[in-house]
Protein backbone atom coordinates (compact mmCIF):
# COMPACT_ATOMS: atom_id res chain seq x y z
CA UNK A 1 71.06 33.08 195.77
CA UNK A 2 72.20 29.20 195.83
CA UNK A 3 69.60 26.95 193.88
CA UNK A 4 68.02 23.98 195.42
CA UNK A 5 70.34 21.95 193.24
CA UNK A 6 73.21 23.77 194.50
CA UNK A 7 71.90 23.84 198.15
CA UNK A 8 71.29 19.44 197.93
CA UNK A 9 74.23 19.25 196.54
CA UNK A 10 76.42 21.23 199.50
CA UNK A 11 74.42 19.33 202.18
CA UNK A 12 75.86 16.01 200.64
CA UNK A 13 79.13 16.94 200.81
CA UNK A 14 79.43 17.62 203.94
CA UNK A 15 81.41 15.53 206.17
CA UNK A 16 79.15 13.66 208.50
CA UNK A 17 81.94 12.03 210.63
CA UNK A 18 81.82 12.74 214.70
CA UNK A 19 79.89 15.20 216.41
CA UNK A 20 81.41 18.48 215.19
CA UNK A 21 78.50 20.77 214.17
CA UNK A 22 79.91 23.79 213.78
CA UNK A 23 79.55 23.59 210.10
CA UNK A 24 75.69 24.37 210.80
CA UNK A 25 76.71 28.00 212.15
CA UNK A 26 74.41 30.68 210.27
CA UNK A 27 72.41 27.55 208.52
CA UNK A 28 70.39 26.04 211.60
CA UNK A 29 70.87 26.74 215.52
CA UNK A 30 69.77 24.81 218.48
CA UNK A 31 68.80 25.71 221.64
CA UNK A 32 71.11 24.18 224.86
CA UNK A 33 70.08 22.37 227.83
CA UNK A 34 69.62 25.23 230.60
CA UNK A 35 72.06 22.10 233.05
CA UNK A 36 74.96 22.05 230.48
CA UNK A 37 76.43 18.96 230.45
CA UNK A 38 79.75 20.00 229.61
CA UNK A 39 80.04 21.53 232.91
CA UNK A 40 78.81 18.73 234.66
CA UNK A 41 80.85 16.19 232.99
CA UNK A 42 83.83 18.26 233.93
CA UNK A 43 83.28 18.17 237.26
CA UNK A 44 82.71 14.79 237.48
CA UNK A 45 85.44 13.75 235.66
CA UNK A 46 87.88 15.97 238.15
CA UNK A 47 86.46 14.14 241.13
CA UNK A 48 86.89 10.51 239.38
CA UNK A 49 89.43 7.64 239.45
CA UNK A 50 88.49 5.50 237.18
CA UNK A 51 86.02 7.27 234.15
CA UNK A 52 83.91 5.22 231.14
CA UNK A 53 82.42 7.55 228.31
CA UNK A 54 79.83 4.97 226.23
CA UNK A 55 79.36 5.51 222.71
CA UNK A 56 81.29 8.60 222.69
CA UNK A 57 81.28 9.85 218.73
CA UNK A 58 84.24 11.51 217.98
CA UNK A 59 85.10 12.22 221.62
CA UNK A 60 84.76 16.14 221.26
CA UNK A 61 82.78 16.47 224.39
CA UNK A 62 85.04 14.35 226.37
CA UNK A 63 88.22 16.17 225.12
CA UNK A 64 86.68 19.31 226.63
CA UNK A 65 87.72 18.25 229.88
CA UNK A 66 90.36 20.35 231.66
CA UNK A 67 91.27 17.34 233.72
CA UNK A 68 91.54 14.02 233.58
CA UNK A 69 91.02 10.84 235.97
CA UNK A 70 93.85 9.05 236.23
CA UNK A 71 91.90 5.58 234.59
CA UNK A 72 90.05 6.51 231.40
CA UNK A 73 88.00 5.02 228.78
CA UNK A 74 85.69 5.42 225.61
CA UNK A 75 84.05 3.10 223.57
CA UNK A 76 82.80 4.06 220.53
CA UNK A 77 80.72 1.78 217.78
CA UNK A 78 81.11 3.72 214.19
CA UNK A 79 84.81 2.91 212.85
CA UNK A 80 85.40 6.66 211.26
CA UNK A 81 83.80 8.00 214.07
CA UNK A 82 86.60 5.56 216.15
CA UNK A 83 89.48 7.06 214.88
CA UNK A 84 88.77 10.72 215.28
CA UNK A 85 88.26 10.05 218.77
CA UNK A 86 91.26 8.09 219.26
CA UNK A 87 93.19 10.82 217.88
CA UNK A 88 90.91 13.36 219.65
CA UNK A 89 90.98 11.82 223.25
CA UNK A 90 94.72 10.77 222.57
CA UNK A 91 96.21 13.81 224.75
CA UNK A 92 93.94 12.83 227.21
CA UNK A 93 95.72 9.47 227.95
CA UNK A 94 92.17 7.91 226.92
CA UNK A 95 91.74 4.38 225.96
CA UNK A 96 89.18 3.98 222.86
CA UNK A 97 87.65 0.58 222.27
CA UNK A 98 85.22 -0.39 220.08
CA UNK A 99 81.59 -2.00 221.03
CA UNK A 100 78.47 -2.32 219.90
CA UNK A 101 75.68 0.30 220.85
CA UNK A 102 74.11 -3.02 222.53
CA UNK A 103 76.83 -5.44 223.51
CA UNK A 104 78.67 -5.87 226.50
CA UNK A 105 81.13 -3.39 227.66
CA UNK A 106 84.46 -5.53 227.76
CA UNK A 107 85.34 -4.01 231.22
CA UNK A 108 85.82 -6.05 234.63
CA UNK A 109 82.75 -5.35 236.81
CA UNK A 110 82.88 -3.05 239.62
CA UNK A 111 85.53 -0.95 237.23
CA UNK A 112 84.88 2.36 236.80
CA UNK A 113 83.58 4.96 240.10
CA UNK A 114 81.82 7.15 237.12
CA UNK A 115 80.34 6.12 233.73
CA UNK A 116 78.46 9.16 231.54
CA UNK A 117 76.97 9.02 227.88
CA UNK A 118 75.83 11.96 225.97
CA UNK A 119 73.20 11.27 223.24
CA UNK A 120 73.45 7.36 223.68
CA UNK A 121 71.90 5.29 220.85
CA UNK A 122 71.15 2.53 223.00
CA UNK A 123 71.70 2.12 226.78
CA UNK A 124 72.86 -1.49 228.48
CA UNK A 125 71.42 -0.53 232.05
CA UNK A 126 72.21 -3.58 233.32
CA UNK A 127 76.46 -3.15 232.24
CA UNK A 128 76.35 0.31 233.36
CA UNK A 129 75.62 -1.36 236.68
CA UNK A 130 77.93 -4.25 236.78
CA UNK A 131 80.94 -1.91 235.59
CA UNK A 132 80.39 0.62 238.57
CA UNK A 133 81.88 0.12 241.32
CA UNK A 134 79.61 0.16 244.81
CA UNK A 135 78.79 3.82 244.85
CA UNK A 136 79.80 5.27 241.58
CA UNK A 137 77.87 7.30 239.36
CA UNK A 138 76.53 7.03 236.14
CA UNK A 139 75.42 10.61 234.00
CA UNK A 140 73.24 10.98 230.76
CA UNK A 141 72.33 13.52 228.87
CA UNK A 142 69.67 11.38 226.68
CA UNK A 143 67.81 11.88 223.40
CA UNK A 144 63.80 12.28 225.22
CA UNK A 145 60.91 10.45 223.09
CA UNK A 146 59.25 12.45 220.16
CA UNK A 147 63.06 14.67 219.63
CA UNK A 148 62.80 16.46 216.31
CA UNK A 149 59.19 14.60 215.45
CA UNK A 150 58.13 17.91 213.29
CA UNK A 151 61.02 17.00 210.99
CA UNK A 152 60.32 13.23 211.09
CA UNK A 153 56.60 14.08 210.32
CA UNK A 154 56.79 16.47 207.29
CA UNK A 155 59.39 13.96 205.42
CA UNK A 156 57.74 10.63 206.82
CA UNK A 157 54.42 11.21 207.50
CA UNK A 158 53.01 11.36 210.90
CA UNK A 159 54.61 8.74 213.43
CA UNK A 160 54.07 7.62 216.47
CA UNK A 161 56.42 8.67 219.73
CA UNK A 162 58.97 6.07 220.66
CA UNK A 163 58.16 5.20 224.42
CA UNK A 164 60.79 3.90 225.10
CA UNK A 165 62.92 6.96 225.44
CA UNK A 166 60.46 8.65 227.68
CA UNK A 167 61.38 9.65 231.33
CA UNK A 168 59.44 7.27 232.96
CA UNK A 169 60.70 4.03 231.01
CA UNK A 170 64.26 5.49 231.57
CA UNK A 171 63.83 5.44 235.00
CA UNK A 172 61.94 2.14 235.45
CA UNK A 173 64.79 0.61 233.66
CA UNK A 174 67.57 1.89 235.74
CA UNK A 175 66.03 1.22 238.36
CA UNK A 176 65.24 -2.76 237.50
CA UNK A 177 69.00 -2.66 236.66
CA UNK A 178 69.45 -2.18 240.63
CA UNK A 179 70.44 1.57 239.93
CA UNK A 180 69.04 4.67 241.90
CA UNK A 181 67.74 7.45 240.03
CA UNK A 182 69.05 10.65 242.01
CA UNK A 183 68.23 13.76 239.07
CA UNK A 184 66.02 13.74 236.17
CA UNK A 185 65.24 16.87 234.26
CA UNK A 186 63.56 17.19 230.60
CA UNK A 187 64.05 20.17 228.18
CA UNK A 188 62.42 20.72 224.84
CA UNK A 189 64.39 22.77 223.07
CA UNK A 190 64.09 24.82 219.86
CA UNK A 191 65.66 24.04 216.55
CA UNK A 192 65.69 26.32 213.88
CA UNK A 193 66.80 25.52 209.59
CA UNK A 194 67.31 28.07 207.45
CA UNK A 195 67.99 26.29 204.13
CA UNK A 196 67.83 22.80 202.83
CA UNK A 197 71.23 22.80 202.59
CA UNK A 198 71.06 22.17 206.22
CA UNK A 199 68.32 20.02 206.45
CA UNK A 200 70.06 17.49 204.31
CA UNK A 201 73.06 17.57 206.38
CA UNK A 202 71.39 17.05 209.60
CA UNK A 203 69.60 13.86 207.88
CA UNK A 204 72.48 12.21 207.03
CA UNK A 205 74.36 13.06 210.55
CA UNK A 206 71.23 12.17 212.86
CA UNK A 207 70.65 9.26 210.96
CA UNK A 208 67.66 7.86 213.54
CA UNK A 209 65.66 11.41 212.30
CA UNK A 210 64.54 9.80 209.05
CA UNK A 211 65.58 5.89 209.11
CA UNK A 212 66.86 5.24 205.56
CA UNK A 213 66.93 8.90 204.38
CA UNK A 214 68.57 9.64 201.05
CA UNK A 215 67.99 12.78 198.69
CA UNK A 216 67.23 10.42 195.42
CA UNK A 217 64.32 8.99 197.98
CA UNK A 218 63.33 12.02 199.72
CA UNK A 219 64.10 14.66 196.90
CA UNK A 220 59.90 15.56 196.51
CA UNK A 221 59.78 16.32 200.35
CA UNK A 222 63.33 18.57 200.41
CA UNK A 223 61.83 20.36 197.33
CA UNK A 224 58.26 21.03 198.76
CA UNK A 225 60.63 22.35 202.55
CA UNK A 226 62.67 24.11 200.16
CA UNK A 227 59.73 26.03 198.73
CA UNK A 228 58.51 26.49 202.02
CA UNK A 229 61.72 28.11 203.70
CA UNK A 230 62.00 30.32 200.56
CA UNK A 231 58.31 31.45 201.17
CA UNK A 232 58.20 31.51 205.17
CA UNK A 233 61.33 31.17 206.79
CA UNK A 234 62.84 29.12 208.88
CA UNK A 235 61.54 25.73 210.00
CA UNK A 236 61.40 25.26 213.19
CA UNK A 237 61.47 21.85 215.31
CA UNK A 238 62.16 21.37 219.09
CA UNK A 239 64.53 18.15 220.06
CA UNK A 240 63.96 16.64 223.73
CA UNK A 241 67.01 15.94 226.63
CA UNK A 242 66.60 14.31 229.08
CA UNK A 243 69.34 14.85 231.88
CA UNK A 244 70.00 11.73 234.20
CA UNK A 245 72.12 10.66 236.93
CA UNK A 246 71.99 7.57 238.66
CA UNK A 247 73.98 5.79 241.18
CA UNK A 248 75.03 2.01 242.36
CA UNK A 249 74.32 1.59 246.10
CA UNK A 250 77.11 1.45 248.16
């Protein structure tokens, strides 16, 4: 049986670029929203002209597509995470640009009949408006407040719940951005880690989890969840999704 040592030590070498987690098979699962955005994004994208995916990691979800719009585009902040999914979204015939989580999108306004964003960092309600055109569609599936807190809490402390990712902020503030909330659904879902070797990867992927988190600063807390997986199994979290759609008036 791996050592905690040995167990840190794989969790840091893992790769942390884009938003491939199949590395985590047998070490930690997740739970999926019961509305699968995959599907939905599909058929979206089959029914659109002109498509925007904001802050779109390594573009693996996007590439699942079976088809295409004949206008698409990506923008993507992280520059590792940029070039995977230029290379990823290539066959596609996407264009990748990079922006800010919080800037402007560099887009004309009334561009794009369907913007979506899965797990968005930050969201500009106000450009996802002005790049729609009259009638288009915009579709989230968003991080909900309090995702992953029990994780947060045993390495932080207790903290308080971020508001501002709670259903009801998200739809006051597409709604001051002159949007119309159509579908809202929230989902807590179960996470489970079965080593540390996990843990430690998922830190340094989600990064927002623990702000700051490193093992030289954290290595007292891994130890004391190491001990405690050892002893009692898995450790269990739940993360919260929030699924929303929202549309420009015609």
């Amino acid at each position: 049986m791996a050592t905690f040592e040995e167990l840190v030590t794989e969790g840091e070498s893992v790769p942390t670029e884009g938003w491939d987690f199949s590395w985590f098979a047998g070490r930690a699962t997740e739970q999926r929203p019961s509305w699968g955005y995959a599907g939905l994004l599909a058929a979206r994208m089959a029914r659109a002209e002109a498509a925007l995916d904001v802050q779109t990691g390594g573009g693996e979800v996007l590439a699942s597509i079976p088809v295409a719009p004949p206008l698409l585009a990506a923008t993507e902040s992280w520059p590792p995470n940029l070039e995977i999914a230029r290379r990823t979204l290539a066959g596609l015939g996407a264009t990748v640009v990079e922006v800010g989580d919080e800037d402007d999108l560099p887009f004309p306004s009334g561009h794009f009949d369907l913007v979506v964003s899965r797990h968005p960092v930050a969201t500009r309600w106000d450009e996802i408006h002005r790049v729609l055109r009259p009638g288009g569609t915009y579709l989230s599936q968003a991080v909900g407040a309090g995702t992953v807190r029990e994780l947060t809490d045993f390495m932080m402390g207790p903290r308080p719940v971020n508001p501002s990712r709670s259903p009801f902020v998200t739809v006051a503030r597409a709604e001051a951005a002159g949007l119309e909330v159509v579908d809202l659904r929230q989902e807590a879902l179960r996470i489970e880690f079965h080593d540390i070797a996990a843990v430690v990867c998922f830190l340094r992927k989600v990064i927002w989890t623990v702000p700051g988190f490193t093992v030289d600063a954290y290595r007292d807390r891994l130890a004391e969840l190491h001990d405690f997986l050892e002893r009692h199994g898995p450790f269990v979290a739940y993360s919260q999704r929030l699924l929303v759609e929202a549309r420009k008036a015609g």
